[in-house]
N, C-alpha and C. Protein backbone atom coordinates (compact mmCIF):
# COMPACT_ATOMS: atom_id res chain seq x y z
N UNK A 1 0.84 -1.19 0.00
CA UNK A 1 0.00 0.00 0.00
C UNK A 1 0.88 1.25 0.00
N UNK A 2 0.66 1.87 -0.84
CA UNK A 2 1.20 3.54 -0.90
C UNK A 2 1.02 4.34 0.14
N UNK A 3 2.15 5.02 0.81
CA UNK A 3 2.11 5.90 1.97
C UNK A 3 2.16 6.90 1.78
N UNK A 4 1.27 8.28 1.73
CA UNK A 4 1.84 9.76 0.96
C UNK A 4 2.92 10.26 2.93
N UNK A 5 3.97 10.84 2.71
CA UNK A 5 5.32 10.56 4.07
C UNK A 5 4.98 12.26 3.05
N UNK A 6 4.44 13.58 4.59
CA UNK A 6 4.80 15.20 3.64
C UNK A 6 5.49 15.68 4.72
N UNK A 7 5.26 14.88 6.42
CA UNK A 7 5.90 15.96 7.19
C UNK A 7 6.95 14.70 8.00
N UNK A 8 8.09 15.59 8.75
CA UNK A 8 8.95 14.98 9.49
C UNK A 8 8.56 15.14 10.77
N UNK A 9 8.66 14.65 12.16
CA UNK A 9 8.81 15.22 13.13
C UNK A 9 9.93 14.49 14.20
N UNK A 10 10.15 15.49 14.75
CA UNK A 10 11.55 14.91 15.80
C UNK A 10 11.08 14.99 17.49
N UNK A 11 11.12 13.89 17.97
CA UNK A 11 10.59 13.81 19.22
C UNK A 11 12.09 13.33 20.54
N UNK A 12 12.08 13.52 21.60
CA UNK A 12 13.09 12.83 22.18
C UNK A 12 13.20 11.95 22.27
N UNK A 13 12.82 10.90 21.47
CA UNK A 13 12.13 9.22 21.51
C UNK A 13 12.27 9.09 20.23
N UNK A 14 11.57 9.61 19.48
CA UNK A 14 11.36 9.09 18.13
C UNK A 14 11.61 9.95 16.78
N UNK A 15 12.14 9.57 15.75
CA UNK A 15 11.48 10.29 14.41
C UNK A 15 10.36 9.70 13.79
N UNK A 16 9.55 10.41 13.24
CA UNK A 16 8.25 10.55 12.74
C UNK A 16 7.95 11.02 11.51
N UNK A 17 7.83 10.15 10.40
CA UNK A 17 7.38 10.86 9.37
C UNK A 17 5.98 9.98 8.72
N UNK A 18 5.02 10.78 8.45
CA UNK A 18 3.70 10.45 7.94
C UNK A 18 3.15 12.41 7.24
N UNK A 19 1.47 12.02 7.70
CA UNK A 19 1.21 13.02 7.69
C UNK A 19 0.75 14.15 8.57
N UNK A 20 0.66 15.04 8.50
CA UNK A 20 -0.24 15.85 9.46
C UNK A 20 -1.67 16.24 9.62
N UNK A 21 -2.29 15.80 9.92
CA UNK A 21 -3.95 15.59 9.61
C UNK A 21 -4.52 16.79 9.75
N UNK A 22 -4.15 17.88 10.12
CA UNK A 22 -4.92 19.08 10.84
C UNK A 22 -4.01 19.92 10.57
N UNK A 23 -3.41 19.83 8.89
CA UNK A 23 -2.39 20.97 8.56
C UNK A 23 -3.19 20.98 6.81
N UNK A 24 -3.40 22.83 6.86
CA UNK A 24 -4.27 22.96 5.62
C UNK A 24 -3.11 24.22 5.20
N UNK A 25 -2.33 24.07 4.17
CA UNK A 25 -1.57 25.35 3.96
C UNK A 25 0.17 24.81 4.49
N UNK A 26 0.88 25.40 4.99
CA UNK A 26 2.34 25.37 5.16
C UNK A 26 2.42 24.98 6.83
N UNK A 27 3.23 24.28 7.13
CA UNK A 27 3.32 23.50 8.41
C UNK A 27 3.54 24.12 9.48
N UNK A 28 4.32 25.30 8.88
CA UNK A 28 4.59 26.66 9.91
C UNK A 28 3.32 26.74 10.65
N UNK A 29 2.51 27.47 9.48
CA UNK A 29 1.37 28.13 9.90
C UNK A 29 0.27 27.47 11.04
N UNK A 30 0.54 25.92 10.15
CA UNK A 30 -0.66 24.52 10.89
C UNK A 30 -0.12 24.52 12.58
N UNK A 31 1.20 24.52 12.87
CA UNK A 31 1.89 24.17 14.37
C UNK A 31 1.48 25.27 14.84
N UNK A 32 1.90 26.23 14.29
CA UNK A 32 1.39 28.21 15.09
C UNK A 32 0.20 27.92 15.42
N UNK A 33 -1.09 27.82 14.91
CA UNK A 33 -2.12 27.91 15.20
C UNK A 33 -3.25 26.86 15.88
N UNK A 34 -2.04 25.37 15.88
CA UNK A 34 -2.79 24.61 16.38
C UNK A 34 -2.62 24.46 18.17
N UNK A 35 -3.75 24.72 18.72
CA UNK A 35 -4.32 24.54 20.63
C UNK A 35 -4.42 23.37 21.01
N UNK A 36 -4.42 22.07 20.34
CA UNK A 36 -4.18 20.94 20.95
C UNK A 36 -3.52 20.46 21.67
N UNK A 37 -3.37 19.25 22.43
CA UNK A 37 -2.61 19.05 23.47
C UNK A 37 -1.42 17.74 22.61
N UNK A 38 -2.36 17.17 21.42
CA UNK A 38 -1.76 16.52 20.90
C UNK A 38 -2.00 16.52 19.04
N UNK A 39 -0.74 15.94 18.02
CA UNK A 39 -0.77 16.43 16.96
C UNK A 39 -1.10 14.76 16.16
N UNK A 40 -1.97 15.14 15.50
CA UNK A 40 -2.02 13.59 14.99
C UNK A 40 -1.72 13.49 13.61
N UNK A 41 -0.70 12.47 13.17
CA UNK A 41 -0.13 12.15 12.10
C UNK A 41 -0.66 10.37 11.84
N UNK A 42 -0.55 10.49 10.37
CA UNK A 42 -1.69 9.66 9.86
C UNK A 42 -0.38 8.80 8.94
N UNK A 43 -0.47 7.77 8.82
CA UNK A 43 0.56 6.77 8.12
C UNK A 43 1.77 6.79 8.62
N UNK A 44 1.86 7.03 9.98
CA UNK A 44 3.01 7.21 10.56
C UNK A 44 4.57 6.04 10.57
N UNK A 45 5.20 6.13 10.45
CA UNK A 45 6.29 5.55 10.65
C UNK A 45 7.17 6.18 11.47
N UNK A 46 8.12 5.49 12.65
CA UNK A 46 8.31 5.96 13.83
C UNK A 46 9.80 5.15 14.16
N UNK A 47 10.73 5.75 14.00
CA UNK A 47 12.21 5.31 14.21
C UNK A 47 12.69 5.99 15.59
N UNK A 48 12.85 4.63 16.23
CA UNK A 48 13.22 5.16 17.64
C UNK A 48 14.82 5.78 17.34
N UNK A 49 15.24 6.73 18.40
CA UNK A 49 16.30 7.55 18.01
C UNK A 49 17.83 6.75 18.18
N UNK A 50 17.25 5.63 20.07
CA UNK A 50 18.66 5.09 20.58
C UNK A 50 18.65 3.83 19.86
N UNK A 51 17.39 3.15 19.78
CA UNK A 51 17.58 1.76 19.15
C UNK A 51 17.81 1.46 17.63
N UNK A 52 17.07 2.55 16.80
CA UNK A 52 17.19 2.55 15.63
C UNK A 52 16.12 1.52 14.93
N UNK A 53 14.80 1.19 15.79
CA UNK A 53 13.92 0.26 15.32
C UNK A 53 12.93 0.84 14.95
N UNK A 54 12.18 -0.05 13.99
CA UNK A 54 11.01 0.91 13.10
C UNK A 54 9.68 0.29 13.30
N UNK A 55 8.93 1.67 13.39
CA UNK A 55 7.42 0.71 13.78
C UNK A 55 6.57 1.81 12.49
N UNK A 56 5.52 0.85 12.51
CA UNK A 56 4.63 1.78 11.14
C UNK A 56 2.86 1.51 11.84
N UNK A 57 2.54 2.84 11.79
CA UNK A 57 1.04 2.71 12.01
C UNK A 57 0.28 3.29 11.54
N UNK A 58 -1.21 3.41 11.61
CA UNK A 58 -2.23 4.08 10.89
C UNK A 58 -2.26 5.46 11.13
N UNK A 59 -1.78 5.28 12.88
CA UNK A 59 -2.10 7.31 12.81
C UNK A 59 -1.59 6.69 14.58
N UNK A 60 -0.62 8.28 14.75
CA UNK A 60 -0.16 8.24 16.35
C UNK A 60 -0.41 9.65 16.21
N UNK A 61 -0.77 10.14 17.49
CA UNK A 61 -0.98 11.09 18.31
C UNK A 61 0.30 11.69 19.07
N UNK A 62 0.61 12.66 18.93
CA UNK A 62 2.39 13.10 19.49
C UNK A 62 2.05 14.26 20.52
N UNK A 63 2.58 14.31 21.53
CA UNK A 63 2.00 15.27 22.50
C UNK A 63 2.62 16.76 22.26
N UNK A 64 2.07 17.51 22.16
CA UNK A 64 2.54 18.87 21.86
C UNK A 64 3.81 18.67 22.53
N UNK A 65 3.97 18.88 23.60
CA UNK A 65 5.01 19.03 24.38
C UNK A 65 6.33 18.36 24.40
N UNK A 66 6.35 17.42 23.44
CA UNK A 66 7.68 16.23 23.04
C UNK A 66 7.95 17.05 21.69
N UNK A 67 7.16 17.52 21.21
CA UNK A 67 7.54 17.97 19.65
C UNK A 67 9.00 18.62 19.81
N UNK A 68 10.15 18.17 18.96
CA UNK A 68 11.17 19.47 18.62
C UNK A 68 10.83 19.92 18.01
N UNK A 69 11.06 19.43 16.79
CA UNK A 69 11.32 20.01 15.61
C UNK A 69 10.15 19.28 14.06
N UNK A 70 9.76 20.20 13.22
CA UNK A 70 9.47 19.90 11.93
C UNK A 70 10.05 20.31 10.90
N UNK A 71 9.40 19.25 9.90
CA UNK A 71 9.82 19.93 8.19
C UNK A 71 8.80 19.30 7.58
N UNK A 72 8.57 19.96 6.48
CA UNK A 72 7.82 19.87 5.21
C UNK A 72 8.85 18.74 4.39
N UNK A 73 8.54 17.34 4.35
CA UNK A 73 8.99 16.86 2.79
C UNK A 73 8.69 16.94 1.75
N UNK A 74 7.51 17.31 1.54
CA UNK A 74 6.82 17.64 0.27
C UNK A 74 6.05 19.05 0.74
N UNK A 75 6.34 19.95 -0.22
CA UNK A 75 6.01 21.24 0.16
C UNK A 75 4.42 21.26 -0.45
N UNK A 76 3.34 21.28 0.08
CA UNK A 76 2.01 21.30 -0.55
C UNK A 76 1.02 22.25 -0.23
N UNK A 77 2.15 23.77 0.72
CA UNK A 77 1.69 24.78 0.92
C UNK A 77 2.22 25.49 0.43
N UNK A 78 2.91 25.35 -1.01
CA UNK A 78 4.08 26.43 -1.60
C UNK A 78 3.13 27.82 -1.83
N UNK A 79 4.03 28.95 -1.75
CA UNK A 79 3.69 30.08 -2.31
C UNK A 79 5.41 30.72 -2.57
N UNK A 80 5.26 30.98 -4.31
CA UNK A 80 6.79 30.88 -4.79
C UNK A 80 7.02 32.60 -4.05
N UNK A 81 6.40 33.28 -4.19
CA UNK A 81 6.72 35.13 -4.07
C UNK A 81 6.82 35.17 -2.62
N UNK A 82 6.05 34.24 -1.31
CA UNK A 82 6.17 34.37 0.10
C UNK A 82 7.80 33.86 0.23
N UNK A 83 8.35 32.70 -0.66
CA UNK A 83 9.79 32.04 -0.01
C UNK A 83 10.53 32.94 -0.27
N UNK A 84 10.41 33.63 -1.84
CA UNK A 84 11.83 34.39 -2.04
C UNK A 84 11.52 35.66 -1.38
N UNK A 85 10.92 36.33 -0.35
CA UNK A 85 10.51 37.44 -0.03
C UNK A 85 11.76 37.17 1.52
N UNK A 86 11.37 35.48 1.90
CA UNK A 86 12.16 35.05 3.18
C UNK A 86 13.43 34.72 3.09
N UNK A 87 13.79 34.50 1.64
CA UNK A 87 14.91 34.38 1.58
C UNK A 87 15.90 36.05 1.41
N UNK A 88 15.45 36.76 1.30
CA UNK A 88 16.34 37.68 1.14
C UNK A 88 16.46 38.55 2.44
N UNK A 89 15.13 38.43 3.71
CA UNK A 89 15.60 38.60 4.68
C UNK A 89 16.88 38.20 5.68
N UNK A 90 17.82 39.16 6.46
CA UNK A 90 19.11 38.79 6.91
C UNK A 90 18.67 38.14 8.09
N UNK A 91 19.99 37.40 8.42
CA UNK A 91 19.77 36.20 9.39
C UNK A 91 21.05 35.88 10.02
N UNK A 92 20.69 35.25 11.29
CA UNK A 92 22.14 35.59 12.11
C UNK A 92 22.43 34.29 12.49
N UNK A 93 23.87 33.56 12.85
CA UNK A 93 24.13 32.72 13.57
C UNK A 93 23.81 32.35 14.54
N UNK A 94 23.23 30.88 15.20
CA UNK A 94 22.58 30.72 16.55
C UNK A 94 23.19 29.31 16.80
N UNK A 95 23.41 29.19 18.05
CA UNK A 95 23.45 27.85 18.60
C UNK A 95 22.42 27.50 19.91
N UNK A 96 21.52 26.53 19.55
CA UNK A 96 20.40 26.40 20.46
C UNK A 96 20.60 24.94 21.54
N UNK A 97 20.57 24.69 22.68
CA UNK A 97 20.45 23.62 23.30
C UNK A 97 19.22 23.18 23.66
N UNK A 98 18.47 22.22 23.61
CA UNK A 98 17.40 21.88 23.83
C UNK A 98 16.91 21.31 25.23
N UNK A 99 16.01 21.25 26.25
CA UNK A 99 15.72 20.90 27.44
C UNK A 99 15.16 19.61 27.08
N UNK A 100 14.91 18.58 27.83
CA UNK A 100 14.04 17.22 27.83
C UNK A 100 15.44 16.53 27.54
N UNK A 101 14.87 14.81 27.52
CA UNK A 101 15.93 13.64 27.19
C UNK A 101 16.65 13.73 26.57
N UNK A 102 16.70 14.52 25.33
CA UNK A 102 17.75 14.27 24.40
C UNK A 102 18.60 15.00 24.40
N UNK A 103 20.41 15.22 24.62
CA UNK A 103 21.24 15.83 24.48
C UNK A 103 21.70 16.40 23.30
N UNK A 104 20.39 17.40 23.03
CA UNK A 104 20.44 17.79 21.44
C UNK A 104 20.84 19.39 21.44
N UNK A 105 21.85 19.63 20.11
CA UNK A 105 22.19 21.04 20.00
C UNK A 105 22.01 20.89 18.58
N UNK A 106 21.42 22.32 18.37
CA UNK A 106 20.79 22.59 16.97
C UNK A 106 21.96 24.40 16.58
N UNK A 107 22.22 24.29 15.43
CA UNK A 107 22.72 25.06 15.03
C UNK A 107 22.52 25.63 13.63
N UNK A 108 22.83 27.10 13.36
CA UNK A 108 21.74 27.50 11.73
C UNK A 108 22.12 29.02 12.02
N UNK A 109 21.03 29.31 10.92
CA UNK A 109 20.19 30.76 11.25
C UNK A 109 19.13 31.06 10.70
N UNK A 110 19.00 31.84 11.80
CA UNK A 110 17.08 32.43 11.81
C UNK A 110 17.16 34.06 11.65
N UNK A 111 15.78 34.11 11.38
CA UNK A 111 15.79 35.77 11.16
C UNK A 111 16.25 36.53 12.55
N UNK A 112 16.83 37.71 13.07
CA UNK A 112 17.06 38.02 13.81
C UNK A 112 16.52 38.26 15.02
N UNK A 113 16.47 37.53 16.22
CA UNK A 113 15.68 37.65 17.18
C UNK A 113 14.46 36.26 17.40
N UNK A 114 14.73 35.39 15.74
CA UNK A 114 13.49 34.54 15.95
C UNK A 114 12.87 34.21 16.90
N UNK A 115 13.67 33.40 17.54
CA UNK A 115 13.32 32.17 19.16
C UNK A 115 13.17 33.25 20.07
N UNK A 116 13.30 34.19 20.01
CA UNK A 116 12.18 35.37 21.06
C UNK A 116 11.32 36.01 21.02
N UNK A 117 10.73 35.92 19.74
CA UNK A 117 9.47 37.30 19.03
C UNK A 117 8.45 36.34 19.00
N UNK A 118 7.38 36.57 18.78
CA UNK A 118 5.81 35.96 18.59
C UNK A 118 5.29 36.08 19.91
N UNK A 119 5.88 35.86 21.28
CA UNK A 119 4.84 35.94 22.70
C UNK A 119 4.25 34.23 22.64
N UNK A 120 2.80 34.55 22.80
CA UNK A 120 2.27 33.41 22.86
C UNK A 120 1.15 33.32 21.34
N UNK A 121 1.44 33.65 20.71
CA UNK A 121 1.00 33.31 19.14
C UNK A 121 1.85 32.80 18.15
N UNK A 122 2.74 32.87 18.43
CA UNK A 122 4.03 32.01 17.38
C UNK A 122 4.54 31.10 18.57
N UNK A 123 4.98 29.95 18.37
CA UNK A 123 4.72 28.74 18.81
C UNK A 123 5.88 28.19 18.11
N UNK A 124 6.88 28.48 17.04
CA UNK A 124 7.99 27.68 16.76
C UNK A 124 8.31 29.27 15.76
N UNK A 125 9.64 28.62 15.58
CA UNK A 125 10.24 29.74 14.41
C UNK A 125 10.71 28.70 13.13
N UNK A 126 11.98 29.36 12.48
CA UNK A 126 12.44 28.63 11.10
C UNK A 126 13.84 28.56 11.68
N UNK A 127 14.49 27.81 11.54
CA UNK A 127 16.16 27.86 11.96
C UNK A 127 16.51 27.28 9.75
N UNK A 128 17.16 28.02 9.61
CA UNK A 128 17.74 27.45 8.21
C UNK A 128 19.04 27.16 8.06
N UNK A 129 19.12 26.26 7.72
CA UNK A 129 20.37 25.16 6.95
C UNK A 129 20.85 24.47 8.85
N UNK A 130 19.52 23.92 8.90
CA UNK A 130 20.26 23.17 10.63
C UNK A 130 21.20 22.02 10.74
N UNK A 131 22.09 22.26 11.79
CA UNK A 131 23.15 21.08 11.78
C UNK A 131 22.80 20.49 13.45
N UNK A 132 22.98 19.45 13.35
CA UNK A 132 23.07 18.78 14.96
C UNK A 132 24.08 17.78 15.27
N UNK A 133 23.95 18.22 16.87
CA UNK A 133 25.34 17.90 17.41
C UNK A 133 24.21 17.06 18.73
N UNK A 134 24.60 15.63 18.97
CA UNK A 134 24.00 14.66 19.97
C UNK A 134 23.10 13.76 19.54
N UNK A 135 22.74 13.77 18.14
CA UNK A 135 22.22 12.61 17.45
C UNK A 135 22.93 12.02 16.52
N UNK A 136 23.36 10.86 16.36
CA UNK A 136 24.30 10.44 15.40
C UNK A 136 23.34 9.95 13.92
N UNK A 137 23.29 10.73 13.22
CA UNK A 137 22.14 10.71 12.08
C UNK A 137 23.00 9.77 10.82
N UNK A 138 24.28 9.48 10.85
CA UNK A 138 24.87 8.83 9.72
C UNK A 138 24.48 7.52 10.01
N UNK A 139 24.42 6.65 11.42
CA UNK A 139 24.35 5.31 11.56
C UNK A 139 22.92 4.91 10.94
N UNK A 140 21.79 5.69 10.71
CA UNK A 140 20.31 5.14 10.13
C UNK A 140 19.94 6.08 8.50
N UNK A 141 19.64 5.14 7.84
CA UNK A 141 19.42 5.80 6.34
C UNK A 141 18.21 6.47 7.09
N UNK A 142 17.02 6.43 7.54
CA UNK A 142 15.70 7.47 8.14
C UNK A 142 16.54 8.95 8.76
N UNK A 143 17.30 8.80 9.99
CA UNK A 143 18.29 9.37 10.40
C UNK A 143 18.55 10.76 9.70
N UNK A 144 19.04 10.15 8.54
CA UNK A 144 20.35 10.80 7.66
C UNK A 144 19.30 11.66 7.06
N UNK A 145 17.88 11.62 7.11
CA UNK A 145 17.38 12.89 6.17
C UNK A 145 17.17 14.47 7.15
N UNK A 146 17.96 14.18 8.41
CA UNK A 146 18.03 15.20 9.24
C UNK A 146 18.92 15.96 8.33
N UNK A 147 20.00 15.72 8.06
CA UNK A 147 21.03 15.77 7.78
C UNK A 147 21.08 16.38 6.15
N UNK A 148 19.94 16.52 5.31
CA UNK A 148 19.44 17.15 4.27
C UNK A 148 18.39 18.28 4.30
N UNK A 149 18.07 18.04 5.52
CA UNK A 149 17.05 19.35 5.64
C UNK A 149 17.39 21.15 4.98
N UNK A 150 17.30 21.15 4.55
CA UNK A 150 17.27 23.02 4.28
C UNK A 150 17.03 23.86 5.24
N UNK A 151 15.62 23.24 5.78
CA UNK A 151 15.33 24.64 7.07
C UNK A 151 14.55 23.27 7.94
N UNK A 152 14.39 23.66 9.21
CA UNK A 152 13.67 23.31 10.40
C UNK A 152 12.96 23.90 10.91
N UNK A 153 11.37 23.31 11.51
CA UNK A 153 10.26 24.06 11.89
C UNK A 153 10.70 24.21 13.58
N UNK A 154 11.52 24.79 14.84
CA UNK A 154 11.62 24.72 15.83
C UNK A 154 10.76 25.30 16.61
N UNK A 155 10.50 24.38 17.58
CA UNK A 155 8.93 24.40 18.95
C UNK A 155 10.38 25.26 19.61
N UNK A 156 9.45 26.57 20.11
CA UNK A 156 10.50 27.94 20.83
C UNK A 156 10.77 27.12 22.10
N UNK A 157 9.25 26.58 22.91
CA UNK A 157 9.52 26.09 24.39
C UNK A 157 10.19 24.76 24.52
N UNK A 158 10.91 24.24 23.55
CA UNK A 158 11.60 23.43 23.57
C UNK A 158 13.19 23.47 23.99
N UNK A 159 13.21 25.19 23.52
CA UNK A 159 15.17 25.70 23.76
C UNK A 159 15.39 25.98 25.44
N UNK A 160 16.78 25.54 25.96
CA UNK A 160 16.40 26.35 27.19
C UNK A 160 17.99 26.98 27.07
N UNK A 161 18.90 26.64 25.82
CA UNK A 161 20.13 27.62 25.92
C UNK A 161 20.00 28.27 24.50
N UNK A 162 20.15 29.48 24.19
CA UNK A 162 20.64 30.14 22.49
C UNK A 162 21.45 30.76 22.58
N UNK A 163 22.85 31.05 21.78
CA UNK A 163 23.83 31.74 21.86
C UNK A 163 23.62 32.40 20.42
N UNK A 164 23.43 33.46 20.47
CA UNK A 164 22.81 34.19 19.35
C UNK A 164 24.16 35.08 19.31
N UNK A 165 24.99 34.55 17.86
CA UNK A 165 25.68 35.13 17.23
C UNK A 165 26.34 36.74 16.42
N UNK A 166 25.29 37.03 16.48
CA UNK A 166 24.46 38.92 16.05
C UNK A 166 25.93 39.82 16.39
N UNK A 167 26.05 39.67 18.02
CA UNK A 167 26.76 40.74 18.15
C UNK A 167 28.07 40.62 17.48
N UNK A 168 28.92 39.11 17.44
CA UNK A 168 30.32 39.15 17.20
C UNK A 168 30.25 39.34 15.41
N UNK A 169 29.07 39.32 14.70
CA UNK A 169 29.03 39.32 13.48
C UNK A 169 29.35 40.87 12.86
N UNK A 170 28.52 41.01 14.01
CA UNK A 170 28.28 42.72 13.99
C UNK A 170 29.72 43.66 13.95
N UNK A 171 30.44 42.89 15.78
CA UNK A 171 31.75 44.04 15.68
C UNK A 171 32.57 42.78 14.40
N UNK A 172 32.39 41.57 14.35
CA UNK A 172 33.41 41.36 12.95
C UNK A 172 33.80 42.16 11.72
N UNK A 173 32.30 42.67 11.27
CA UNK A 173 32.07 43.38 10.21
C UNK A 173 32.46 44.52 10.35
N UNK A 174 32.87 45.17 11.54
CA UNK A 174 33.48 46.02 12.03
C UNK A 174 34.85 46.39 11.83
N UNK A 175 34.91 45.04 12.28
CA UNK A 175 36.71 45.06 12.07
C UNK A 175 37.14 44.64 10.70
N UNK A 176 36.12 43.78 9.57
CA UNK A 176 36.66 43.48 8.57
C UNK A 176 36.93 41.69 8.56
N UNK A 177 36.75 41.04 9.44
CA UNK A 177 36.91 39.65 9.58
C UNK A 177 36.04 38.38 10.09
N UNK A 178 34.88 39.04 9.58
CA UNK A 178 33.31 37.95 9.99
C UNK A 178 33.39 37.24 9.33
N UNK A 179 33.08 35.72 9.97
CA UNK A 179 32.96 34.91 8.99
C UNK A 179 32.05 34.09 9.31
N UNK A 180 30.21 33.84 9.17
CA UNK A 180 29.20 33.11 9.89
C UNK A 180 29.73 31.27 9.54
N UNK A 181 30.43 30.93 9.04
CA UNK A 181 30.61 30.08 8.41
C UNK A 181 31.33 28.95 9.63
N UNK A 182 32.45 30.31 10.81
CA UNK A 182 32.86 29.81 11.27
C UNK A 182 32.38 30.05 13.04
N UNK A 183 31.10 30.48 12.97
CA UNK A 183 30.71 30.83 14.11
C UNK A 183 30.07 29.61 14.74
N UNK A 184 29.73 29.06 16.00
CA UNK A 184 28.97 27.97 16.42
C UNK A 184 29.18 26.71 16.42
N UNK A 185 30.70 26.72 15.69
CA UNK A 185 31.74 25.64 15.61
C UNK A 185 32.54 24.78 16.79
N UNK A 186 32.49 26.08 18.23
CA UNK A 186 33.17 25.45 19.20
C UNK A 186 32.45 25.06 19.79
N UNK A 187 33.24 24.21 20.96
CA UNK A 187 32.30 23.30 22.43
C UNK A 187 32.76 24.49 23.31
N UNK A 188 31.05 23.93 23.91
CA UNK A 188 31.29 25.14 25.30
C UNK A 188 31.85 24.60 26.48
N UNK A 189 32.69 25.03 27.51
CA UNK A 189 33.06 24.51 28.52
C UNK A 189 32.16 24.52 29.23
């Protein structure tokens, strides 16, 4: 039987890809606005993170509150004039640590200030071109499509460290020697 697989999701337990049942438009928008306590995805397939074992079901229910992270695999809320409008907005280096089980650090950039603006009506931001550090994504082919993502849908109440890059970019450019390329690269003591 044919599975239509449009969204990803990343849980401290599991990856998740099926669909999103209660997403009409772009996934952003569907997570922002959805009040549930839980998100239900429909043809689910579910790769645990430590074991690497796969389970497949009709539809699981994910509790708001485990959610990290999303993506769109198949974009079926495109609007071509809204992306390139986001792409030419500037964007700063971030390194994010995440709270709950998983010893996860997410790294990218977001528009300036993302993971602090919205209040309580924005509900995740965009981190683009994300890299992670505490999941080993090469050992599982499912895994490894972390690892291709373009951009990531990030749940804000999920971060509890960000080292927001902005200022040293700022006096870099100052001095003549910024380079975002190489920012977010070190371990913190």
């Amino acid at each position: 039987m044919f599975k239509l697989v449009e969204d990803l999701f990343l849980t401290d337990t599991f990856l998740i890809k099926g669909r999103f049942e209660g997403k009409h438009g772009r996934l952003s928008q569907a997570l922002d606005g959805w009040r549930r306590g839980f998100v239900p995805v429909a043809d689910a397939t579910l790769v645990d993170l430590r074991t690497h074992e796969r389970f497949e079901t009709p539809r699981v229910s994910i509790a708001w509150s485990e959610l990290i992270l999303a993506h769109e695999l198949i974009d079926t809320g495109s609007d071509h004039y809204r992306r390139h409008l986001v792409a030419e907005r500037p964007r700063v280096p971030i390194r994010a640590f995440l709270s709950g089980r998983l010893p996860l650090e997410l790294s990218g950039e977001v528009a300036p200030q993302a993971y602090d603006h919205g209040g309580l009506f924005q509900r995740c931001f965009i981190l683009h071109q994300p890299r992670f550090r505490g999941l080993d994504c090469e050992k599982d082919l499912e895994l490894r499509c972390l690892t291709q993502m373009s951009y990531a849908i990030v749940m804000r109440e999920r971060l509890s460290y960000v080292y927001d890059f902005s200022d040293l970019l700022e006096r870099g450019a100052e001095a003549g020697d910024a380079s975002s390329g190489d920012l977010g690269e070190g371990r913190v003591a």
